[in-house]
N, C-alpha and C. Protein backbone atom coordinates (compact mmCIF):
# COMPACT_ATOMS: atom_id res chain seq x y z
N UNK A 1 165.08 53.80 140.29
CA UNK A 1 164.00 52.84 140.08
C UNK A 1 164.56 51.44 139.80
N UNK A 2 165.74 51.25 138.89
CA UNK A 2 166.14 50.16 138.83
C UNK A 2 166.61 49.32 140.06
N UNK A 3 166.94 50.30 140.63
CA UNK A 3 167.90 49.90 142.00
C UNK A 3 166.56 48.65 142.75
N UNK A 4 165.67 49.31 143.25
CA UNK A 4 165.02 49.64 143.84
C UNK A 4 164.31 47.76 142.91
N UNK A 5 163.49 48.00 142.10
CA UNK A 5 163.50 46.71 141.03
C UNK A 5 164.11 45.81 141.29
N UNK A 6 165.53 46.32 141.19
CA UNK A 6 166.13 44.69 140.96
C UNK A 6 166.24 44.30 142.69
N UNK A 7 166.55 44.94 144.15
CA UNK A 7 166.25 44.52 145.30
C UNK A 7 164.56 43.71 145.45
N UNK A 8 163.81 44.33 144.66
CA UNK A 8 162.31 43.82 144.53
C UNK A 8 162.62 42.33 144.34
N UNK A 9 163.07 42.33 143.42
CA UNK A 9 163.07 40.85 142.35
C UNK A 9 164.30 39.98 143.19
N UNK A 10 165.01 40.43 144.05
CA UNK A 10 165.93 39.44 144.55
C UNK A 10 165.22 38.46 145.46
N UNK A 11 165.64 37.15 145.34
CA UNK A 11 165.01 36.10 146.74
C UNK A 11 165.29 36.69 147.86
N UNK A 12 166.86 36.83 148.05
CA UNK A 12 166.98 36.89 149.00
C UNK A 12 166.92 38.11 149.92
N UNK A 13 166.90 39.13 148.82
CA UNK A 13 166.57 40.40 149.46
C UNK A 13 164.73 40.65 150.27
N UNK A 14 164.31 40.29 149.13
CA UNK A 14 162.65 40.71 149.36
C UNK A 14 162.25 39.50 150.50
N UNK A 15 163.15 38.64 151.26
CA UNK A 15 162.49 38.01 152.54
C UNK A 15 162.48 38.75 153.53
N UNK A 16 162.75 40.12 153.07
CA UNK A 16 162.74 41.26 154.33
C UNK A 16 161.39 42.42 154.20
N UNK A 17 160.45 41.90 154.10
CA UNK A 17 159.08 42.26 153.93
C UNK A 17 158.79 43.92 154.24
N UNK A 18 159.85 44.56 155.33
CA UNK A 18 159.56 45.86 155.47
C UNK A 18 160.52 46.73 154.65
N UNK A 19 161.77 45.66 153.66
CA UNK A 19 162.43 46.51 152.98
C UNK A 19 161.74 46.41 151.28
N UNK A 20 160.75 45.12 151.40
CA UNK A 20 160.46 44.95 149.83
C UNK A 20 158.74 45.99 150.19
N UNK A 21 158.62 46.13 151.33
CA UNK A 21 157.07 47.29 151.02
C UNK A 21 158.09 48.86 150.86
N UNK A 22 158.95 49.47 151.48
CA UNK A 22 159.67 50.34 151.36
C UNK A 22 160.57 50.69 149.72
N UNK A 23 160.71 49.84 148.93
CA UNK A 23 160.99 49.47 147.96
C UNK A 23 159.80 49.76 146.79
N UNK A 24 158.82 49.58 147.20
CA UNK A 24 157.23 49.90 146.68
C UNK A 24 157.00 51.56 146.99
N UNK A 25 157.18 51.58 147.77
CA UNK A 25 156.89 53.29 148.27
C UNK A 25 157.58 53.77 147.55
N UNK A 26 158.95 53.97 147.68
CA UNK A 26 160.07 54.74 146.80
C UNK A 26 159.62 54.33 145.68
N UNK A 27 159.01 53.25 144.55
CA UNK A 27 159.00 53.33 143.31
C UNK A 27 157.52 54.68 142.76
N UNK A 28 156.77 54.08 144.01
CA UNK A 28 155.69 55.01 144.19
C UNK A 28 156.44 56.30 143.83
N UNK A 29 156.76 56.92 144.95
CA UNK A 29 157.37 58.37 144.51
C UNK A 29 157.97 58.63 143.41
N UNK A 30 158.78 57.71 142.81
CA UNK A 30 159.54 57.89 141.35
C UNK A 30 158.25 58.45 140.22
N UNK A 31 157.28 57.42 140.48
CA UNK A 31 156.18 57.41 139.51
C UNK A 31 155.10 59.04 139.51
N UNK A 32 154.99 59.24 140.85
CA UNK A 32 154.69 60.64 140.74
C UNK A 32 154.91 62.00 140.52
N UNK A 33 156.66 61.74 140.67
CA UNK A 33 157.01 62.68 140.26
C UNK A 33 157.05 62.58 138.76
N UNK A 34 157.65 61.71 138.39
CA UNK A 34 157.24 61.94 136.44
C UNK A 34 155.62 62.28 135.97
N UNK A 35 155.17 61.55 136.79
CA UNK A 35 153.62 61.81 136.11
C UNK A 35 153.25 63.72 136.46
N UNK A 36 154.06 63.69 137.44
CA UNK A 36 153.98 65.41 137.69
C UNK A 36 153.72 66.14 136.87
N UNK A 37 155.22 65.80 136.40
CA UNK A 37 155.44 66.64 134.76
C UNK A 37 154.06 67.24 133.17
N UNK A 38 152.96 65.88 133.94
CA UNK A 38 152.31 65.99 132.97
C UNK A 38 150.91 66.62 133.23
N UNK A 39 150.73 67.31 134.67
CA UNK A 39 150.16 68.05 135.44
C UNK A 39 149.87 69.14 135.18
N UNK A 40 148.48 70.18 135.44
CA UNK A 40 148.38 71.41 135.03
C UNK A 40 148.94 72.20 136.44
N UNK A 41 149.68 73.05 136.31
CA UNK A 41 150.34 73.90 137.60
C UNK A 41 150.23 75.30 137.28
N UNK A 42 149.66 75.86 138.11
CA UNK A 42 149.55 77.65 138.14
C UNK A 42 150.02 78.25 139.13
N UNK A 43 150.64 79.81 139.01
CA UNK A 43 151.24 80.50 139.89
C UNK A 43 150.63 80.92 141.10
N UNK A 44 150.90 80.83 142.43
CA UNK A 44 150.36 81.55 143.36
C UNK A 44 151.43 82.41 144.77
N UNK A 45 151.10 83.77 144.66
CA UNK A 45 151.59 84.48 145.78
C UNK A 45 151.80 83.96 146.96
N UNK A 46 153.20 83.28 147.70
CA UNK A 46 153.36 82.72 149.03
C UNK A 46 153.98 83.65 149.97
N UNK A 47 153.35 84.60 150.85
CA UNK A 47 153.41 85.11 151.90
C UNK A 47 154.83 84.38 152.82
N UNK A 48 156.28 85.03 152.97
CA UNK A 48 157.07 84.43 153.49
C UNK A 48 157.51 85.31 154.67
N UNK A 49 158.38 85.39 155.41
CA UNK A 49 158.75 86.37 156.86
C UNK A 49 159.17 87.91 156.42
N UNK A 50 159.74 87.20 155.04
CA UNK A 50 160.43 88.41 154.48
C UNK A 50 159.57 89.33 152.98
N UNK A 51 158.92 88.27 152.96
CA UNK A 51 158.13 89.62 151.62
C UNK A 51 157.14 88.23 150.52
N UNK A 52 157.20 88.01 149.61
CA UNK A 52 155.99 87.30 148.71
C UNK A 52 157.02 86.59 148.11
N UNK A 53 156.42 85.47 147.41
CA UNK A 53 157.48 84.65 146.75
C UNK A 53 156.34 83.65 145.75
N UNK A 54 156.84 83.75 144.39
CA UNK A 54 155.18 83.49 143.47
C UNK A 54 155.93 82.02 143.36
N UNK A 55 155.06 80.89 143.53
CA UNK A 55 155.13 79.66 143.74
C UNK A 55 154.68 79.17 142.68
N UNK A 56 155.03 77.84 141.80
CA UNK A 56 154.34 76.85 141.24
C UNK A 56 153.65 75.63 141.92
N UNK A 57 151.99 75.78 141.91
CA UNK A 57 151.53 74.59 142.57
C UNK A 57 150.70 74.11 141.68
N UNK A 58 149.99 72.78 141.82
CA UNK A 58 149.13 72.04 141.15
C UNK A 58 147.82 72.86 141.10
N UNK A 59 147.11 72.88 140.04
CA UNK A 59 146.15 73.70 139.70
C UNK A 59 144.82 72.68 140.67
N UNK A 60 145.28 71.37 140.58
CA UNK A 60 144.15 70.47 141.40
C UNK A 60 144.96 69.24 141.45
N UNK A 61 144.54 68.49 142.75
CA UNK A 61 145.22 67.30 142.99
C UNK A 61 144.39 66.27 142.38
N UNK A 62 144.77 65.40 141.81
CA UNK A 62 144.49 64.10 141.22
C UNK A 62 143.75 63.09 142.28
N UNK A 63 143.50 62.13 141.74
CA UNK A 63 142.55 60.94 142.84
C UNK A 63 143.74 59.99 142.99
N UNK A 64 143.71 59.41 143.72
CA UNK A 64 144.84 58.08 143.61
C UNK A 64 143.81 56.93 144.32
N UNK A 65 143.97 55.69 143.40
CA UNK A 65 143.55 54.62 143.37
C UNK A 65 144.56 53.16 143.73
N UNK A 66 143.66 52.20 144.49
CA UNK A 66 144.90 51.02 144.33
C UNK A 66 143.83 49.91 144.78
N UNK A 67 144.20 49.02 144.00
CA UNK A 67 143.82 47.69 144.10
C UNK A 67 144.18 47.02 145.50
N UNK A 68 143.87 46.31 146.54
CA UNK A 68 143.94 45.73 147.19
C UNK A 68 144.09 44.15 147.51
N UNK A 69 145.15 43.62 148.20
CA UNK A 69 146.06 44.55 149.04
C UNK A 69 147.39 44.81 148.65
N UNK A 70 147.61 43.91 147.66
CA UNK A 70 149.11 44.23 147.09
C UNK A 70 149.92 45.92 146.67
N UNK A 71 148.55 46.24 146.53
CA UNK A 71 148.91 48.01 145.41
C UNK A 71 149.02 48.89 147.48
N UNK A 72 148.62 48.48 148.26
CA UNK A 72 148.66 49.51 148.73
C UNK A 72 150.29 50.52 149.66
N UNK A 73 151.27 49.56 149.49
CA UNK A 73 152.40 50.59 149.36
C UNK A 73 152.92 51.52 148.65
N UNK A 74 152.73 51.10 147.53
CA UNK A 74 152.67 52.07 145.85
C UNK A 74 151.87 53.14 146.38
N UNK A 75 150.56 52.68 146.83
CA UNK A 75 149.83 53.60 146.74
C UNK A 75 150.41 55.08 147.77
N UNK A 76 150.60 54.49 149.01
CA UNK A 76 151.60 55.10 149.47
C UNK A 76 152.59 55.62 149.20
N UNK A 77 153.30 55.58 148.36
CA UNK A 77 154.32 56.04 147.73
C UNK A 77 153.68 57.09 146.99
N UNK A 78 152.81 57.17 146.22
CA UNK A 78 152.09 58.28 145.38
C UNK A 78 151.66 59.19 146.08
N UNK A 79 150.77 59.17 147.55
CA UNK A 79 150.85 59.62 147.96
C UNK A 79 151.30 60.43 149.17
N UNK A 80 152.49 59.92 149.39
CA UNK A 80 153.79 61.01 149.53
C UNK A 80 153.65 62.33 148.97
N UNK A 81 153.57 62.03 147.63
CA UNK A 81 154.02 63.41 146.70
C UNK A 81 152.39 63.99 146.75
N UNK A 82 151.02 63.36 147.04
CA UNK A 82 150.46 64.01 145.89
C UNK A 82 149.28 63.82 147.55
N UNK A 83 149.58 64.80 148.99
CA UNK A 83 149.47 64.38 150.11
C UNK A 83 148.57 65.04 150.62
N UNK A 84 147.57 65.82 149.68
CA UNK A 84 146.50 66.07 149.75
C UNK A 84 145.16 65.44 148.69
N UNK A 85 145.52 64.51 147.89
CA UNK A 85 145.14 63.68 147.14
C UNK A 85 143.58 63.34 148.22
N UNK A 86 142.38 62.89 147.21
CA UNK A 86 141.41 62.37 147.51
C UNK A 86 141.92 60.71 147.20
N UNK A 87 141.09 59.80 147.67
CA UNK A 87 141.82 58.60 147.81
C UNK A 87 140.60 57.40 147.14
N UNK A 88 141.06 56.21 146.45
CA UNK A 88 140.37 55.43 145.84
C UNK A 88 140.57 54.11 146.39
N UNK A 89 139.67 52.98 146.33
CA UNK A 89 139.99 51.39 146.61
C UNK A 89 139.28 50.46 146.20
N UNK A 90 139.94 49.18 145.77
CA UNK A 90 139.13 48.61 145.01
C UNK A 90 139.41 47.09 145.35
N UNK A 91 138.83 46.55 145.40
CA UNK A 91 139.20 44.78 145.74
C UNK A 91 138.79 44.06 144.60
N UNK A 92 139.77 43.69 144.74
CA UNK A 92 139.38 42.73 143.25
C UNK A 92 140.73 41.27 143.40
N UNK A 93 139.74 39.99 143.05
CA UNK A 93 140.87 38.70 143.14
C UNK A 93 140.22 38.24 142.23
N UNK A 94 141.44 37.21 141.84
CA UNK A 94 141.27 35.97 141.13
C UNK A 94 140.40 34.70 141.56
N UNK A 95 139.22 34.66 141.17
CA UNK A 95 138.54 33.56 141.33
C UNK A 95 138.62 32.14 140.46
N UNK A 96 139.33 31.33 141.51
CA UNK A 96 139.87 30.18 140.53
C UNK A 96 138.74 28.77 139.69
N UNK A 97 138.50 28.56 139.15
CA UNK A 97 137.88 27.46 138.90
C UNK A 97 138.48 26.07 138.56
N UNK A 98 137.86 24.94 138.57
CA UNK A 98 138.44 23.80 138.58
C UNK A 98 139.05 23.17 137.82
N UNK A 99 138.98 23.95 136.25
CA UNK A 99 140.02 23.72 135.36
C UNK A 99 141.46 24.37 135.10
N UNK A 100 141.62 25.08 136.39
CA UNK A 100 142.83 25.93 136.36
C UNK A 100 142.69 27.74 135.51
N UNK A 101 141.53 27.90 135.38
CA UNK A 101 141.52 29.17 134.64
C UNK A 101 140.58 29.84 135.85
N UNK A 102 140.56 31.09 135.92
CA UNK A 102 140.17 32.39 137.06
C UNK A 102 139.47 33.08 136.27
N UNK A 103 138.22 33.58 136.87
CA UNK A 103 138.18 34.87 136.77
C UNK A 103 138.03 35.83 137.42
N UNK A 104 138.22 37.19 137.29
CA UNK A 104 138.38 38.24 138.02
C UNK A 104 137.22 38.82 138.56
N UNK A 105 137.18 39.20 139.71
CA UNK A 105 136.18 39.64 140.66
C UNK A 105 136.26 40.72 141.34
N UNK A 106 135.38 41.92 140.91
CA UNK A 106 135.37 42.84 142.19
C UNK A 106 134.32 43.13 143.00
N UNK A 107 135.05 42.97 144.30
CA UNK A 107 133.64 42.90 145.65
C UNK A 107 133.27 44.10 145.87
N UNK A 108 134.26 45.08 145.77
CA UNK A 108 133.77 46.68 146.53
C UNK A 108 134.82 47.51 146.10
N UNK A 109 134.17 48.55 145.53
CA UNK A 109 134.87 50.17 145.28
C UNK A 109 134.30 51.40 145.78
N UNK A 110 135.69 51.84 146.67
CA UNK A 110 135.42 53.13 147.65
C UNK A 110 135.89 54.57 146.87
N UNK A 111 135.14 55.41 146.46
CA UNK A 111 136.30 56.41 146.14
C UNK A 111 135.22 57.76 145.69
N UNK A 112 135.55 58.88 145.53
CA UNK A 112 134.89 59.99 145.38
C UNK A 112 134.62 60.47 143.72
N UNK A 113 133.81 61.09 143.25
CA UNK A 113 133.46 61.50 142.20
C UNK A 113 134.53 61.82 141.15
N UNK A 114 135.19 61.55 139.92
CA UNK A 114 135.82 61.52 139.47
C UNK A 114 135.85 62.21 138.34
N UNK A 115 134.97 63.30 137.99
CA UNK A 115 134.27 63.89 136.55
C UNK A 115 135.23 64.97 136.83
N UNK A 116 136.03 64.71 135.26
CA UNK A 116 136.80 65.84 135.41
C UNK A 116 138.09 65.96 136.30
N UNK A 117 138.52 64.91 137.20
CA UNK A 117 139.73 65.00 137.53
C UNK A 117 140.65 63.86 137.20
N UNK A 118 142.34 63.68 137.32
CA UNK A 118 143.23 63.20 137.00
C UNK A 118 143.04 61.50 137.76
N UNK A 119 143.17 60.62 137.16
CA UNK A 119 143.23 59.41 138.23
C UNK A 119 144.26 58.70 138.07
N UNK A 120 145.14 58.53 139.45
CA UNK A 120 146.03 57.71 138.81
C UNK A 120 146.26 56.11 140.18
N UNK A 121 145.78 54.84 139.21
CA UNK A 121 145.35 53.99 139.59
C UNK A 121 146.53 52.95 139.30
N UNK A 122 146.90 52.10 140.67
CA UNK A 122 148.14 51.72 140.86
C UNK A 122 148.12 49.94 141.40
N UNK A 123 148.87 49.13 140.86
CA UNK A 123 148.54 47.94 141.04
C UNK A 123 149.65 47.34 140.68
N UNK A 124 150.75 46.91 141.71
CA UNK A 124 152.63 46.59 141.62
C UNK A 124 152.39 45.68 140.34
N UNK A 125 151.88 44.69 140.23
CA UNK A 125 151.83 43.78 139.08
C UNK A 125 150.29 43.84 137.99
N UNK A 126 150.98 43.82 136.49
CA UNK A 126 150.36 43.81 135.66
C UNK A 126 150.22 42.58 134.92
N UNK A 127 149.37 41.61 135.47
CA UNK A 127 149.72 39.97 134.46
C UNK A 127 148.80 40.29 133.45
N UNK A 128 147.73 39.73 133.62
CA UNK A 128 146.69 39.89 132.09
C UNK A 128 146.16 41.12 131.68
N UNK A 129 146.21 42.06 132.99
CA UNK A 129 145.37 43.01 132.58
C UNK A 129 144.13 43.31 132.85
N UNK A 130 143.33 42.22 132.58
CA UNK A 130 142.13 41.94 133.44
C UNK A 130 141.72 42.93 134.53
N UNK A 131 142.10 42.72 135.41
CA UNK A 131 141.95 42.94 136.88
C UNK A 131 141.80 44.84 136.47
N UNK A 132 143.26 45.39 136.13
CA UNK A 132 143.33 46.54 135.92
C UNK A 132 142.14 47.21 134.98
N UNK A 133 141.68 46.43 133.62
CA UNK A 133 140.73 47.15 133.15
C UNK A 133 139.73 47.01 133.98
N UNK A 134 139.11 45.95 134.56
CA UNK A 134 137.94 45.90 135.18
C UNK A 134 137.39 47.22 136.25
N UNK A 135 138.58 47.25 137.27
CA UNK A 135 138.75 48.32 138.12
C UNK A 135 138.51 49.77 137.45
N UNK A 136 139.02 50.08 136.25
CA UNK A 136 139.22 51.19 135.64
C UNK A 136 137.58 51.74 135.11
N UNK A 137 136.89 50.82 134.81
CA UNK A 137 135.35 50.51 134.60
C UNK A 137 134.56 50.63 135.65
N UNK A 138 134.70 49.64 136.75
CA UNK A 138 134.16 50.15 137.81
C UNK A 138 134.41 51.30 138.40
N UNK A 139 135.77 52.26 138.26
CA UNK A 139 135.73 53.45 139.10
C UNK A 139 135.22 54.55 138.06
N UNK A 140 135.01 54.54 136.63
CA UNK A 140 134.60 55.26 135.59
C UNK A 140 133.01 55.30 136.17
N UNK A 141 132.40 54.96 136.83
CA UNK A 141 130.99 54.47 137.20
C UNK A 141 130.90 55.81 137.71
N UNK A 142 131.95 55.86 138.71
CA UNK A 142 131.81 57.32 139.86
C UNK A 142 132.18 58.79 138.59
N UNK A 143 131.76 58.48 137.72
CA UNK A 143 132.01 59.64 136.60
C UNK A 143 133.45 60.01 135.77
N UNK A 144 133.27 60.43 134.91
CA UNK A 144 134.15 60.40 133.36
C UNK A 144 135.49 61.57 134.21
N UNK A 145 136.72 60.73 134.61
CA UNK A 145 137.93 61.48 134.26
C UNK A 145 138.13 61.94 133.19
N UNK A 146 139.47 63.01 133.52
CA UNK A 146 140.11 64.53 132.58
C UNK A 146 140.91 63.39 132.18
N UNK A 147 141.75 62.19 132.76
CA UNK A 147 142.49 61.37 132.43
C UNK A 147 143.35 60.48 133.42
N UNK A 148 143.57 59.30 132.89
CA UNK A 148 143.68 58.03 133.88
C UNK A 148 145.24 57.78 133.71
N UNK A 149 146.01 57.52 134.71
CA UNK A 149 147.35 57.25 134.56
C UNK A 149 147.48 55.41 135.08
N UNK A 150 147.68 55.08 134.41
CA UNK A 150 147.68 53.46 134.95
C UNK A 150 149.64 53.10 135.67
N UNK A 151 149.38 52.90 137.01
CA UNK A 151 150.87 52.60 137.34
C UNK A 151 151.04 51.26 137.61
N UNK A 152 152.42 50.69 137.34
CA UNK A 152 152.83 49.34 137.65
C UNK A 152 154.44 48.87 138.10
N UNK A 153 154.53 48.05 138.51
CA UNK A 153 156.00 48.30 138.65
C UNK A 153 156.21 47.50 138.20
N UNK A 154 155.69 45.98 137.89
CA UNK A 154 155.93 44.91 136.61
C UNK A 154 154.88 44.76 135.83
N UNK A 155 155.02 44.63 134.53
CA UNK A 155 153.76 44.24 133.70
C UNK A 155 154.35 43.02 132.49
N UNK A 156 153.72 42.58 132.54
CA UNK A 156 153.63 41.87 131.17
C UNK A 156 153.04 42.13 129.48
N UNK A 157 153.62 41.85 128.22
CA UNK A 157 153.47 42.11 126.98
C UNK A 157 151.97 41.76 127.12
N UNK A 158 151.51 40.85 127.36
CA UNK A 158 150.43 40.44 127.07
C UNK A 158 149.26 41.04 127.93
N UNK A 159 149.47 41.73 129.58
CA UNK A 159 149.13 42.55 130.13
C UNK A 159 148.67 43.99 129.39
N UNK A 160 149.93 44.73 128.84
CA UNK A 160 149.79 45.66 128.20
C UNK A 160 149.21 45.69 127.21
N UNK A 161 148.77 44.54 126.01
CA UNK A 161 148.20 44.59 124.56
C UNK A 161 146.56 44.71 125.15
N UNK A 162 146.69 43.71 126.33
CA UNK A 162 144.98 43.71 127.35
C UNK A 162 144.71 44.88 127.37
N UNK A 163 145.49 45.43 127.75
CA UNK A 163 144.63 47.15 128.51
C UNK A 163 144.62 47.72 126.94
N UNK A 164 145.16 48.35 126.59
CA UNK A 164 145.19 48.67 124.96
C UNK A 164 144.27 48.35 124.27
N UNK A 165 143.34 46.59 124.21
CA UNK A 165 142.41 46.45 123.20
C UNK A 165 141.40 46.76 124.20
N UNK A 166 141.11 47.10 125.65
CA UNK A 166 139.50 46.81 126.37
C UNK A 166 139.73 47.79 127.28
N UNK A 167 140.80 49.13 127.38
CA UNK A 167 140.38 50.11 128.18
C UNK A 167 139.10 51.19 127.64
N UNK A 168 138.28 51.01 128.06
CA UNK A 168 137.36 52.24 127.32
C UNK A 168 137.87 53.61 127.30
N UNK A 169 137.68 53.97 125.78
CA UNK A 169 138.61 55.39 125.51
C UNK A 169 139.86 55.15 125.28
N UNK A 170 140.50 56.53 125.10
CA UNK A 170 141.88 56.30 124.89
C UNK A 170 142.80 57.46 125.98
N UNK A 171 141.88 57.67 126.62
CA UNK A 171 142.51 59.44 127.73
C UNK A 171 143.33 58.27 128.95
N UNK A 172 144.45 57.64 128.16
CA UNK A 172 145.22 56.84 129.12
C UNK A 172 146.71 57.01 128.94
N UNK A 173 147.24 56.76 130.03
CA UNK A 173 148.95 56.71 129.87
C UNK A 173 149.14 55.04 131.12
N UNK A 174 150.01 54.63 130.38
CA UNK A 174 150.33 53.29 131.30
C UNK A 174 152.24 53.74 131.33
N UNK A 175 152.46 53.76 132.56
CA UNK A 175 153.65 53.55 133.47
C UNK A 175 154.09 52.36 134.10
N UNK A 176 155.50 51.95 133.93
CA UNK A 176 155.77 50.67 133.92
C UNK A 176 157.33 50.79 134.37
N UNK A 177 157.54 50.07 135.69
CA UNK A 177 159.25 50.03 136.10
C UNK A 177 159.72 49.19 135.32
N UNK A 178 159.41 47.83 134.91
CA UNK A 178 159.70 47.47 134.18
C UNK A 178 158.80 46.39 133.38
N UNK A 179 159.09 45.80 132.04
CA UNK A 179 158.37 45.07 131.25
C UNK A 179 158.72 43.48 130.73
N UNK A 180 158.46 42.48 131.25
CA UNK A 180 158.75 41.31 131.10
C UNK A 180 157.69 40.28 129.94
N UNK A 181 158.48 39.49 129.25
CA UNK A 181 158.15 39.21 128.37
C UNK A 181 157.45 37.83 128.28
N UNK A 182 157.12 37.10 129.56
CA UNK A 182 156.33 35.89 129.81
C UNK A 182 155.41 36.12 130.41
N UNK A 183 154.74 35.27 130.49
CA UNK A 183 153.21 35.01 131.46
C UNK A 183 152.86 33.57 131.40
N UNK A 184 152.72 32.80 132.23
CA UNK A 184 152.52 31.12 132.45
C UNK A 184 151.49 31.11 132.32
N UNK A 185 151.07 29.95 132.17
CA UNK A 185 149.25 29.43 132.08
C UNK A 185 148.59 29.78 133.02
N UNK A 186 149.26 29.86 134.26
CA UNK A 186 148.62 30.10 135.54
C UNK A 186 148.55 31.88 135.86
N UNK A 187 148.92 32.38 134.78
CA UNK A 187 148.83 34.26 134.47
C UNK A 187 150.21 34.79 135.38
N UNK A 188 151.24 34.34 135.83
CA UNK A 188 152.30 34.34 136.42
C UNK A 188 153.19 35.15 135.48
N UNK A 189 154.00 36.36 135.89
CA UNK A 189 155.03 37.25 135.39
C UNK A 189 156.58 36.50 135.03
N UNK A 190 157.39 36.23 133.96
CA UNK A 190 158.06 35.87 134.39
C UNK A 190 159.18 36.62 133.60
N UNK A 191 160.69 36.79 134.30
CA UNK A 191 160.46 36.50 135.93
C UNK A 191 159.85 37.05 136.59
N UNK A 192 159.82 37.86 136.50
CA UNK A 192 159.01 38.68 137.58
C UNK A 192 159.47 38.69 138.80
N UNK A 193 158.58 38.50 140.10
CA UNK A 193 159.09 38.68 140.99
C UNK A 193 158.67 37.89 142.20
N UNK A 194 157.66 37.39 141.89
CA UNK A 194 156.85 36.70 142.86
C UNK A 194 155.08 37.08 143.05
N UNK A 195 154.74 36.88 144.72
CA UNK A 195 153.46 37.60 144.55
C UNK A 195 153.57 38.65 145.34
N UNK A 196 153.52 40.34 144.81
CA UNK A 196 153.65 41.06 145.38
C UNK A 196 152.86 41.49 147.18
N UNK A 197 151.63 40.80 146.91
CA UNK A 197 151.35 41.37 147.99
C UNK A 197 151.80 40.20 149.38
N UNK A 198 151.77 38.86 149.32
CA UNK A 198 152.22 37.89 149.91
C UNK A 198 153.53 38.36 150.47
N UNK A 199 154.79 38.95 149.33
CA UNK A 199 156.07 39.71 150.11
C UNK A 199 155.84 40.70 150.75
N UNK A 200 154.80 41.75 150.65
CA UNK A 200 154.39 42.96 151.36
C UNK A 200 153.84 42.14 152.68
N UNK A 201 153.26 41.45 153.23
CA UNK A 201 151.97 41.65 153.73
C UNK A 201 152.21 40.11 154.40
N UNK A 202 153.21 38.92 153.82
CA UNK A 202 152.57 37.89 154.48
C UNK A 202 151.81 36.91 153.63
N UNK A 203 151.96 35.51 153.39
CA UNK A 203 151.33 34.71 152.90
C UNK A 203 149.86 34.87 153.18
N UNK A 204 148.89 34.20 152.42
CA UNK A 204 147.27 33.91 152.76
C UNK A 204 146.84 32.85 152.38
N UNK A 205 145.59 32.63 153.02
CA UNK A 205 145.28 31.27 152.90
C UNK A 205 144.54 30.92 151.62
């Protein structure tokens, strides 16, 4: 994961847009497999050429969620591992106003009933927080998760204290590649890394 991080965070590495979304995927997978660990798994009889073989599988697959468009290699990456997963989406930007302060906006959330299963909702950068609780609210709409895994691959102190005082409930775990200790006026990571989805995907207007 570090590896993988610190190529993220290089200039000169991440001007290679299909190695800094590939870089996202693999952190993806890192993240699912730990969150694995915290998974309910039961035994089942696997029919092989040669005779039965009692398997450990997931008792039920989780939802996976991602903010758009930056989250959606991560998201990919999660589901790699988790590749029968029901699938979530959410748009949400920064709406700027004329004194230099934003607020957060979401236009549309796609995703299936959620009562009672695992969600784990993924978004490469964590600046204020904002964005992430909002989403977490709006997809709580589609009914009360067993429990929410929040993933990130950068976040900020002040990101993290956000989600902590205004996630509703407490059936949360936040995952983090790594944790940086600034945020600019303009809600900017620092260092951080840039804007994740702009290196994925291409500048916008």
């Amino acid at each position: 994961m570090n590896q993988y991080i610190a190529e993220m965070r290089d200039v000169n590495i991440q001007k290679d847009s299909l190695r800094f979304r590939r870089n996202m995927e693999r952190a993806g997978e890192i993240f699912a497999y730990e969150i694995s660990k915290t998974l309910s798994w039961t035994s089942k009889e696997v029919v092989t050429t040669l005779g039965e073989a009692r398997c450990e599988v997931l008792e039920e697959q989780p939802v996976i969620a991602t903010i758009l468009r930056a989250g959606l290699p991560l998201h990919q990456g999660l589901l790699n591992a988790y590749d029968k997963a029901e699938n979530a989406f959410i748009s949400a930007y920064r709406k700027h106003r004329k004194d230099g302060r934003f607020d957060i906006k979401v236009e549309y959330v796609s995703g299936p009933s959620l009562d009672g299963k695992v969600l784990i909702i993924s978004d490469p950068m964590l600046a204020t927080g904002a964005s992430m609780v909002l989403s977490c609210k709006e997809l709580i709409r589609k009914g009360e998760p067993q429990h929410i895994h929040i993933v990130a691959i950068l976040a900020s102190n002040q990101g993290v204290e956000f989600i902590r005082k205004n996630m509703p409930g407490d059936n949360y775990t936040i995952w983090l590649g790594a944790l940086d200790d600034e945020l600019t006026a303009k809600a900017y990571i620092v260092p951080g890394l840039g804007d994740a989805g702009d290196l994925a995907f291409g500048s916008k207007l």
